[in-house]
PDB file of N, CA and C in Angstrom:
ATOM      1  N   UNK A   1     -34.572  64.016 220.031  1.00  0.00           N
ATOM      2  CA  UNK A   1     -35.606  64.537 219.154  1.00  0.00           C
ATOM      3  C   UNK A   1     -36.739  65.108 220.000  1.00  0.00           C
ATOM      4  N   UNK A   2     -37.440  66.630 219.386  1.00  0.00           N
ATOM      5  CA  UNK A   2     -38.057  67.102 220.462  1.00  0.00           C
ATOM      6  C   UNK A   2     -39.745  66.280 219.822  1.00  0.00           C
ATOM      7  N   UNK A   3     -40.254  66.379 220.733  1.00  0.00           N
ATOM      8  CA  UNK A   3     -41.945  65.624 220.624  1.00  0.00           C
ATOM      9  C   UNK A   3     -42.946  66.848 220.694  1.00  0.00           C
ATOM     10  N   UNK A   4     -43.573  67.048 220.222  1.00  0.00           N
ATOM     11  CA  UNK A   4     -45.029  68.190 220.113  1.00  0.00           C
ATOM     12  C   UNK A   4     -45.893  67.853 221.086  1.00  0.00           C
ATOM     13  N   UNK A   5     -45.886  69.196 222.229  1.00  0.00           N
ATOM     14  CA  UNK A   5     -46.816  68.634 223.339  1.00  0.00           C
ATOM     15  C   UNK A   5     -48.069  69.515 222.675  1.00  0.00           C
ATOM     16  N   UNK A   6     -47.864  70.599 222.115  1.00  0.00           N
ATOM     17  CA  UNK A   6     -49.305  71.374 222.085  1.00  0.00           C
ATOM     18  C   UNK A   6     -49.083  72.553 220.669  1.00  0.00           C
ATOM     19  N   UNK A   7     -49.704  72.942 219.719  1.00  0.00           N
ATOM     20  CA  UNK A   7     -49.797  73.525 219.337  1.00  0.00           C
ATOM     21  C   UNK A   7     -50.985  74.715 219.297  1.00  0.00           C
ATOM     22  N   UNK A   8     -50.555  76.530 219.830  1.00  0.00           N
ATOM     23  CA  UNK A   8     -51.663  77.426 219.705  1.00  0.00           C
ATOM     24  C   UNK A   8     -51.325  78.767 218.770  1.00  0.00           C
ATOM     25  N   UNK A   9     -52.821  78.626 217.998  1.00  0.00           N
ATOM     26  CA  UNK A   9     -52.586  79.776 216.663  1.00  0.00           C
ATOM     27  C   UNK A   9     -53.474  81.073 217.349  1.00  0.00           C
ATOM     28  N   UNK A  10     -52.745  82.151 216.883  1.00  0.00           N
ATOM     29  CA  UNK A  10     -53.775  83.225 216.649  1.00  0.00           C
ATOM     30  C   UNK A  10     -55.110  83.583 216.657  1.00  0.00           C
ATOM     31  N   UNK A  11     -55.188  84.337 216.845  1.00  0.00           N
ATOM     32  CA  UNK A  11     -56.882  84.912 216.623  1.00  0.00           C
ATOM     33  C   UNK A  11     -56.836  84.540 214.979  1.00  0.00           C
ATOM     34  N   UNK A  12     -55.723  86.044 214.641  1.00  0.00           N
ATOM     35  CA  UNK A  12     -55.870  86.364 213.078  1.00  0.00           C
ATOM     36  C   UNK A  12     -55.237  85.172 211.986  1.00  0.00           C
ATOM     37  N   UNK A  13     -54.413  83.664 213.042  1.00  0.00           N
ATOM     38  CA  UNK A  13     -54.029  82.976 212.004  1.00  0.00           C
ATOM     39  C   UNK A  13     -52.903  83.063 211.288  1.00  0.00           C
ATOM     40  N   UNK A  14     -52.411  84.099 211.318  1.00  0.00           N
ATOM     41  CA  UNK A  14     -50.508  84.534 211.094  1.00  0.00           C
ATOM     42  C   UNK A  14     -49.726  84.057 211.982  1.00  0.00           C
ATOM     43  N   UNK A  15     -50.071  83.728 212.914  1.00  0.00           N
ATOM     44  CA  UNK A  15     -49.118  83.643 214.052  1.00  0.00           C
ATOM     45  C   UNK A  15     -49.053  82.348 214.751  1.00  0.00           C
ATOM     46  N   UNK A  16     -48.297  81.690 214.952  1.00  0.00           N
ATOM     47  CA  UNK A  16     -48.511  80.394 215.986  1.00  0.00           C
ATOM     48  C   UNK A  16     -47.266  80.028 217.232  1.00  0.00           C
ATOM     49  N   UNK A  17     -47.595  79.486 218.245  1.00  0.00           N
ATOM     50  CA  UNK A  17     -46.083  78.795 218.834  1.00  0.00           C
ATOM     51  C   UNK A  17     -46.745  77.438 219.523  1.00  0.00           C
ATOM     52  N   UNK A  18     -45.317  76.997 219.118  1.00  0.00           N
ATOM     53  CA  UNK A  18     -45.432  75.121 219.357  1.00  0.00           C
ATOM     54  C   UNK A  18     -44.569  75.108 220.595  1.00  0.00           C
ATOM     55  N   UNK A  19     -44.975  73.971 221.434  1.00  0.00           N
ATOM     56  CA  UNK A  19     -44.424  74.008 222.930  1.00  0.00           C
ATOM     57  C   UNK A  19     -44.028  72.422 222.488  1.00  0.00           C
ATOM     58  N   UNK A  20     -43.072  72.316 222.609  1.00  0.00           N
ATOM     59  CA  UNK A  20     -42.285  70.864 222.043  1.00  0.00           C
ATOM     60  C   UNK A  20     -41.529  70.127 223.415  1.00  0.00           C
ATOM     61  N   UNK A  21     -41.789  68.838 224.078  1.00  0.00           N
ATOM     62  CA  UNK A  21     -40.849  68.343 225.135  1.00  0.00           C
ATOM     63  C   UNK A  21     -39.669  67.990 224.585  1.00  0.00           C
ATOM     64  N   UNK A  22     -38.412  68.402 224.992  1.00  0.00           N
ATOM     65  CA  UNK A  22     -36.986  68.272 224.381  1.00  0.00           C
ATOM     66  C   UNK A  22     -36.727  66.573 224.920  1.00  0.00           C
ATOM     67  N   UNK A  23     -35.445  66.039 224.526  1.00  0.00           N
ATOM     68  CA  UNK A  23     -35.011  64.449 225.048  1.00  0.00           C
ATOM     69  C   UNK A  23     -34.396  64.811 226.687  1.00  0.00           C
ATOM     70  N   UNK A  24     -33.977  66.168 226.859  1.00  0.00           N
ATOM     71  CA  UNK A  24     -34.308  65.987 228.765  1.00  0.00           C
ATOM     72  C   UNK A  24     -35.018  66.430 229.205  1.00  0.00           C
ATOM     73  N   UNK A  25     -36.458  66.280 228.813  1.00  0.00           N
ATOM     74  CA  UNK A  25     -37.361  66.767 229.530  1.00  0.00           C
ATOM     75  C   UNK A  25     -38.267  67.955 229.667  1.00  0.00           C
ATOM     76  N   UNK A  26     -37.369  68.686 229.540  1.00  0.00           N
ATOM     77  CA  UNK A  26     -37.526  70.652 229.405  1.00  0.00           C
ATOM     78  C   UNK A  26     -38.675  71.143 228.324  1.00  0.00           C
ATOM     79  N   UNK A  27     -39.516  71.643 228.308  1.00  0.00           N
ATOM     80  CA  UNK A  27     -40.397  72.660 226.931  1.00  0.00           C
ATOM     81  C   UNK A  27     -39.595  73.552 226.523  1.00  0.00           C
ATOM     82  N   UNK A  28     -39.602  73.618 224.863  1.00  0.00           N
ATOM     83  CA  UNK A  28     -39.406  74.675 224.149  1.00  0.00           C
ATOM     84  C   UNK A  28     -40.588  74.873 223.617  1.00  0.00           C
ATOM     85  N   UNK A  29     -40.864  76.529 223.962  1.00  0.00           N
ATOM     86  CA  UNK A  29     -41.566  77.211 223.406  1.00  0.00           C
ATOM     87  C   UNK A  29     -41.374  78.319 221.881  1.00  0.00           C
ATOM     88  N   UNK A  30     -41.492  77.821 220.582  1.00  0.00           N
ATOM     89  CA  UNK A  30     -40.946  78.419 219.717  1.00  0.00           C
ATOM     90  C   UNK A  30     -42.063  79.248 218.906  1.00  0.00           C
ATOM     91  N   UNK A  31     -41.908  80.917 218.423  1.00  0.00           N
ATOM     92  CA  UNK A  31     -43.210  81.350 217.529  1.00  0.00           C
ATOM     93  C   UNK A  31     -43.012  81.042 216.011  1.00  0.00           C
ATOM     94  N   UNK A  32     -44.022  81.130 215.635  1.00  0.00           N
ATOM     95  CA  UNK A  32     -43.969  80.809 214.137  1.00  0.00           C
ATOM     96  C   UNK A  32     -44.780  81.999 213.449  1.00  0.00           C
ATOM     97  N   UNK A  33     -44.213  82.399 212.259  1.00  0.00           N
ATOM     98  CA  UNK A  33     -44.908  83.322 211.731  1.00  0.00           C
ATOM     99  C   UNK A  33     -45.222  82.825 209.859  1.00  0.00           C
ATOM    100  N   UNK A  34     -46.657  82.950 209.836  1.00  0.00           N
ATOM    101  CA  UNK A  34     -47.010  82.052 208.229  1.00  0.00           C
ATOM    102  C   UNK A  34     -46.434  83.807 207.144  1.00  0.00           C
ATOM    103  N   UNK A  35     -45.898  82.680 206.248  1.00  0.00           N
ATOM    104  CA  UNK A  35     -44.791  83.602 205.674  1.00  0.00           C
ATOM    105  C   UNK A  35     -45.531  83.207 203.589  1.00  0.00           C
ATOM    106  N   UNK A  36     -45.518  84.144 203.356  1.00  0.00           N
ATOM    107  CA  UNK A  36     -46.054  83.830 201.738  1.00  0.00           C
ATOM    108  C   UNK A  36     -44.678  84.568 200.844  1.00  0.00           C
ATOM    109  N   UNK A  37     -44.559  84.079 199.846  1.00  0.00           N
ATOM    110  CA  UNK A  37     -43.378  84.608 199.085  1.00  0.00           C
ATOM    111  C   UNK A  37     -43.920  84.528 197.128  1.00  0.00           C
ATOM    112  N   UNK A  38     -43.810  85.562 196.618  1.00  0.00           N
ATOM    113  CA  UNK A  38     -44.423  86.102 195.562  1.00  0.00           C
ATOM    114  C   UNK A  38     -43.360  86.723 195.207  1.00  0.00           C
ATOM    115  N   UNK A  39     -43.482  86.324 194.157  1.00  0.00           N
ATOM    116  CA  UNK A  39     -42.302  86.817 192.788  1.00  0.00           C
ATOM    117  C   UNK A  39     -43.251  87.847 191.267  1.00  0.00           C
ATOM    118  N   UNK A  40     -43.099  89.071 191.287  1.00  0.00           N
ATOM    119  CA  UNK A  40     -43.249  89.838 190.540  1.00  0.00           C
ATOM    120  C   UNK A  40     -43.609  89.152 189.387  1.00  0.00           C
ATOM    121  N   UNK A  41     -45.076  89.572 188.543  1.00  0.00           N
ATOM    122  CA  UNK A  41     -45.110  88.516 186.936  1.00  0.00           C
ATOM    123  C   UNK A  41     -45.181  87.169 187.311  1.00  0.00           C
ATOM    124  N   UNK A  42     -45.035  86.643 188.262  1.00  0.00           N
ATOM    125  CA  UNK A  42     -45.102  85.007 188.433  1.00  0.00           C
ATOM    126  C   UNK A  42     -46.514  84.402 189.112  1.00  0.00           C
ATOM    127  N   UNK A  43     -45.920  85.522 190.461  1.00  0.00           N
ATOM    128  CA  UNK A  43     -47.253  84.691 191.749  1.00  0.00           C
ATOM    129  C   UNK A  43     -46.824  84.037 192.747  1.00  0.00           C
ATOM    130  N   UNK A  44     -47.392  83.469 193.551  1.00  0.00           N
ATOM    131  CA  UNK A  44     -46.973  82.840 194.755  1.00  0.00           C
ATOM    132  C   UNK A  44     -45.837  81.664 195.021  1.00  0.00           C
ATOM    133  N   UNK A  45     -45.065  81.360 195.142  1.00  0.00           N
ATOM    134  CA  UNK A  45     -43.927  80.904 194.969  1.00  0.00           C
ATOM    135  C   UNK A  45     -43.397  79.745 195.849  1.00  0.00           C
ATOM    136  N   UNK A  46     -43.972  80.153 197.656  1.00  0.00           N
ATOM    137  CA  UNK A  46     -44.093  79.653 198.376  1.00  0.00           C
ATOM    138  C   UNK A  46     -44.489  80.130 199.462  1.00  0.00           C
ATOM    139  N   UNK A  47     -45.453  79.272 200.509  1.00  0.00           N
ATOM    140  CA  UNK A  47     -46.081  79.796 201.662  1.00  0.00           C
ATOM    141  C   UNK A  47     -45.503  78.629 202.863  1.00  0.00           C
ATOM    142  N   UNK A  48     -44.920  78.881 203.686  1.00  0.00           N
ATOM    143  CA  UNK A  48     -44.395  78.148 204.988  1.00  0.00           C
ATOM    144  C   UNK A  48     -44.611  78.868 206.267  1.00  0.00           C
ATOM    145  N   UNK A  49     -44.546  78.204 207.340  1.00  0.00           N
ATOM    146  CA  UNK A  49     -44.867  78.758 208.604  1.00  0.00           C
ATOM    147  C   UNK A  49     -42.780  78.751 209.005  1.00  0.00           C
ATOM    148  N   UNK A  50     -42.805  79.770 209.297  1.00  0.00           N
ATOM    149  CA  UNK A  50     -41.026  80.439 209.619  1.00  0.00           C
ATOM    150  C   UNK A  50     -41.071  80.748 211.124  1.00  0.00           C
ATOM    151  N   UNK A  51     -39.800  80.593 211.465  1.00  0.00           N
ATOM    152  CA  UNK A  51     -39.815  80.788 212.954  1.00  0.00           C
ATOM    153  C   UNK A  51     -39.572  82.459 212.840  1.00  0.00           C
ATOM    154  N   UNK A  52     -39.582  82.409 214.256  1.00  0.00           N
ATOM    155  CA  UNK A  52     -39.602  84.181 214.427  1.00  0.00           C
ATOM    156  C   UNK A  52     -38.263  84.234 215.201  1.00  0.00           C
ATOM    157  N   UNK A  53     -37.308  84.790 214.177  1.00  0.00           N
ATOM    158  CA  UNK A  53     -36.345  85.092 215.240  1.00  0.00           C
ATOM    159  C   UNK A  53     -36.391  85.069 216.409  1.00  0.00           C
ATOM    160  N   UNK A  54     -35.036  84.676 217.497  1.00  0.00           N
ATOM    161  CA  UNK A  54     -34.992  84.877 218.675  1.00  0.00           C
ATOM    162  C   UNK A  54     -36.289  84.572 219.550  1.00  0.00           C
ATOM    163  N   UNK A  55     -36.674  83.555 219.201  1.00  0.00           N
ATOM    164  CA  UNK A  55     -38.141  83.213 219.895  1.00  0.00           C
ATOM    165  C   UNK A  55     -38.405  82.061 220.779  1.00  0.00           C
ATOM    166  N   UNK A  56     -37.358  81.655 220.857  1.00  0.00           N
ATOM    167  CA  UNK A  56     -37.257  80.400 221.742  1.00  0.00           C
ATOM    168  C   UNK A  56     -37.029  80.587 222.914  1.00  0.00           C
ATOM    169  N   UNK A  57     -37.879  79.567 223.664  1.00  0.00           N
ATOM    170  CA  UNK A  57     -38.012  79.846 225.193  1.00  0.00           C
ATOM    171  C   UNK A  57     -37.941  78.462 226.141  1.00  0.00           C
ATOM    172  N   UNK A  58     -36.630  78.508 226.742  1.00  0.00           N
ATOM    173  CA  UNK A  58     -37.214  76.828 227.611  1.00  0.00           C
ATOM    174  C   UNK A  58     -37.407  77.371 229.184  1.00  0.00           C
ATOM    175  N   UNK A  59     -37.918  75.767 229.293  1.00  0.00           N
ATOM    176  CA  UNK A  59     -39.222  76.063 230.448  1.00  0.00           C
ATOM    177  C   UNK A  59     -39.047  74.888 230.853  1.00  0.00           C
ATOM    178  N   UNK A  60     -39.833  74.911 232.324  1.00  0.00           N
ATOM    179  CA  UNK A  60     -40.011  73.227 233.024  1.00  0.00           C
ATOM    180  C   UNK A  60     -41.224  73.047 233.047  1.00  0.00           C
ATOM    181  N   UNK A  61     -42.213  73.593 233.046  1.00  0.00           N
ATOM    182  CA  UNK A  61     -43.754  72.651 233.011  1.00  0.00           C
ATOM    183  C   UNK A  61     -44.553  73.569 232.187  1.00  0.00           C
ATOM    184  N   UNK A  62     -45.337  72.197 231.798  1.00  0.00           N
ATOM    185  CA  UNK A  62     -46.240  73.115 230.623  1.00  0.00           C
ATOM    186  C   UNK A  62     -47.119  73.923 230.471  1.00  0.00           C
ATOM    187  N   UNK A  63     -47.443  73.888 232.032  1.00  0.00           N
ATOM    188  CA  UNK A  63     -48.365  75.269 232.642  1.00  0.00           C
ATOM    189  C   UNK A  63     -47.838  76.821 232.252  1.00  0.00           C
ATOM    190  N   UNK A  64     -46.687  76.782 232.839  1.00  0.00           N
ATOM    191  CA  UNK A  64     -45.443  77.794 232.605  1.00  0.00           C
ATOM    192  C   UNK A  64     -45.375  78.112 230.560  1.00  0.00           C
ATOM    193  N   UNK A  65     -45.062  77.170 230.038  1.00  0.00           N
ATOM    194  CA  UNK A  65     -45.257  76.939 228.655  1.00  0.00           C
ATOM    195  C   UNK A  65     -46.495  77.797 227.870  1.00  0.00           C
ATOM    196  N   UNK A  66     -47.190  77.079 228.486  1.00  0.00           N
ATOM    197  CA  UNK A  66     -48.613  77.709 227.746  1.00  0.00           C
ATOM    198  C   UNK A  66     -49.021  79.107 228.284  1.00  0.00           C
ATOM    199  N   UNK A  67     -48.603  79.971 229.326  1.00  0.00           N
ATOM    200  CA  UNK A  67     -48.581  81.201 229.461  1.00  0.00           C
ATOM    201  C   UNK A  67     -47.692  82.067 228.499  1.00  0.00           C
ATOM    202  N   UNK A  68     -46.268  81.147 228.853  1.00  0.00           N
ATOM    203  CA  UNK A  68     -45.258  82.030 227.786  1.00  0.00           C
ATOM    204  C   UNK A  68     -45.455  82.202 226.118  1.00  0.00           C
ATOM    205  N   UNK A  69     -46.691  81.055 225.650  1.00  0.00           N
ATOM    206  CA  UNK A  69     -46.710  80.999 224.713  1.00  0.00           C
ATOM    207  C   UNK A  69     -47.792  81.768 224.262  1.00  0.00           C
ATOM    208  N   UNK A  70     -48.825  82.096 225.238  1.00  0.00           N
ATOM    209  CA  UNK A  70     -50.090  83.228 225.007  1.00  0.00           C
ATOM    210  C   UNK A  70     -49.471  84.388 225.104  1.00  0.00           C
ATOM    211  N   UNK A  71     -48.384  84.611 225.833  1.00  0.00           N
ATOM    212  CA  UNK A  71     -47.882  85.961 226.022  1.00  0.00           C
ATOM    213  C   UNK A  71     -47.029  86.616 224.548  1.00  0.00           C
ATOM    214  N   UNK A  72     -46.425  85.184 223.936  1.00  0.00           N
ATOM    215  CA  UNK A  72     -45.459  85.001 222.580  1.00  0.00           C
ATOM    216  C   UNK A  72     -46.985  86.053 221.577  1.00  0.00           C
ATOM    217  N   UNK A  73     -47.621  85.457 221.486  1.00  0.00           N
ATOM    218  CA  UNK A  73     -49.165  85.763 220.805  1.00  0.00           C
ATOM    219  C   UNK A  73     -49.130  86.881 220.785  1.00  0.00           C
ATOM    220  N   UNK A  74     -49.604  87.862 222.161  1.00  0.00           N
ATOM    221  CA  UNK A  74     -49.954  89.043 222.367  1.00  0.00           C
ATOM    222  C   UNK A  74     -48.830  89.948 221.594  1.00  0.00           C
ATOM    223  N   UNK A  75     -47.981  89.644 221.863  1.00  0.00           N
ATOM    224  CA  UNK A  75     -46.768  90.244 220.958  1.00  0.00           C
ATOM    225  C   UNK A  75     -46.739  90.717 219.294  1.00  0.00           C
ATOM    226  N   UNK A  76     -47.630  89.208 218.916  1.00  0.00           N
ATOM    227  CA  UNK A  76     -47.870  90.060 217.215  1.00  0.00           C
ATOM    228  C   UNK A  76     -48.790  90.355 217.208  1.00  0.00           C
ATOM    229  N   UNK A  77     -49.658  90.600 218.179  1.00  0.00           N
ATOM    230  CA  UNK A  77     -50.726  90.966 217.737  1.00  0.00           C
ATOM    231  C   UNK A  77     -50.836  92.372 216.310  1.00  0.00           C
ATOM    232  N   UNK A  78     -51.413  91.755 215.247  1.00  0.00           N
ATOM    233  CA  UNK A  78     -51.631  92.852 214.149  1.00  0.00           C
ATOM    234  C   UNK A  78     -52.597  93.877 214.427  1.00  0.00           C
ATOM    235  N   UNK A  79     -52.103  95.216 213.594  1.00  0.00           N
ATOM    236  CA  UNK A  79     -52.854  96.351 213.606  1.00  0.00           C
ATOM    237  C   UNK A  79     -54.641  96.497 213.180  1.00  0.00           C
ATOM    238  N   UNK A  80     -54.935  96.372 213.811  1.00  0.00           N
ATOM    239  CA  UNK A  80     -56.798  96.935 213.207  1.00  0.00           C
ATOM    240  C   UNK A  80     -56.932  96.935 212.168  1.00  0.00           C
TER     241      UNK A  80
END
């Protein structure tokens, strides 16, 4: 079972990645993207934080981690 070493969000708050220690040791670095779902005539339906495809990253120290995971960031950064 992996353990939560650190969680970092966004500027804008859409965006996050969790750096998790795996059972050998290793960081996964995974992004998350906050996801809202609305149904026509109804309304909001459900809001969850979703992984981002293909976003996983392992690593050996959490120094390493927490770069890859600011760099994960820069990536969504949203439009103006």
């Amino acid at each position: 079972m992996n353990t939560l070493e650190t969680t970092i969000v966004s500027d804008c708050g859409r965006f996050k990645v969790e750096i998790e220690r795996r059972s050998g040791g290793s960081l996964q670095v995974t992004a998350y993207k906050w996801t809202e779902e609305w149904v026509p005539g109804y309304g909001k339906v459900a809001e969850f934080w979703e992984p981002v495809p293909q976003s996983i990253t392992i690593t050996d120290t959490l120094e390493l981690a927490e770069r890859l995971a600011h760099e994960k960031l820069r990536l969504f950064k949203l439009p103006e």
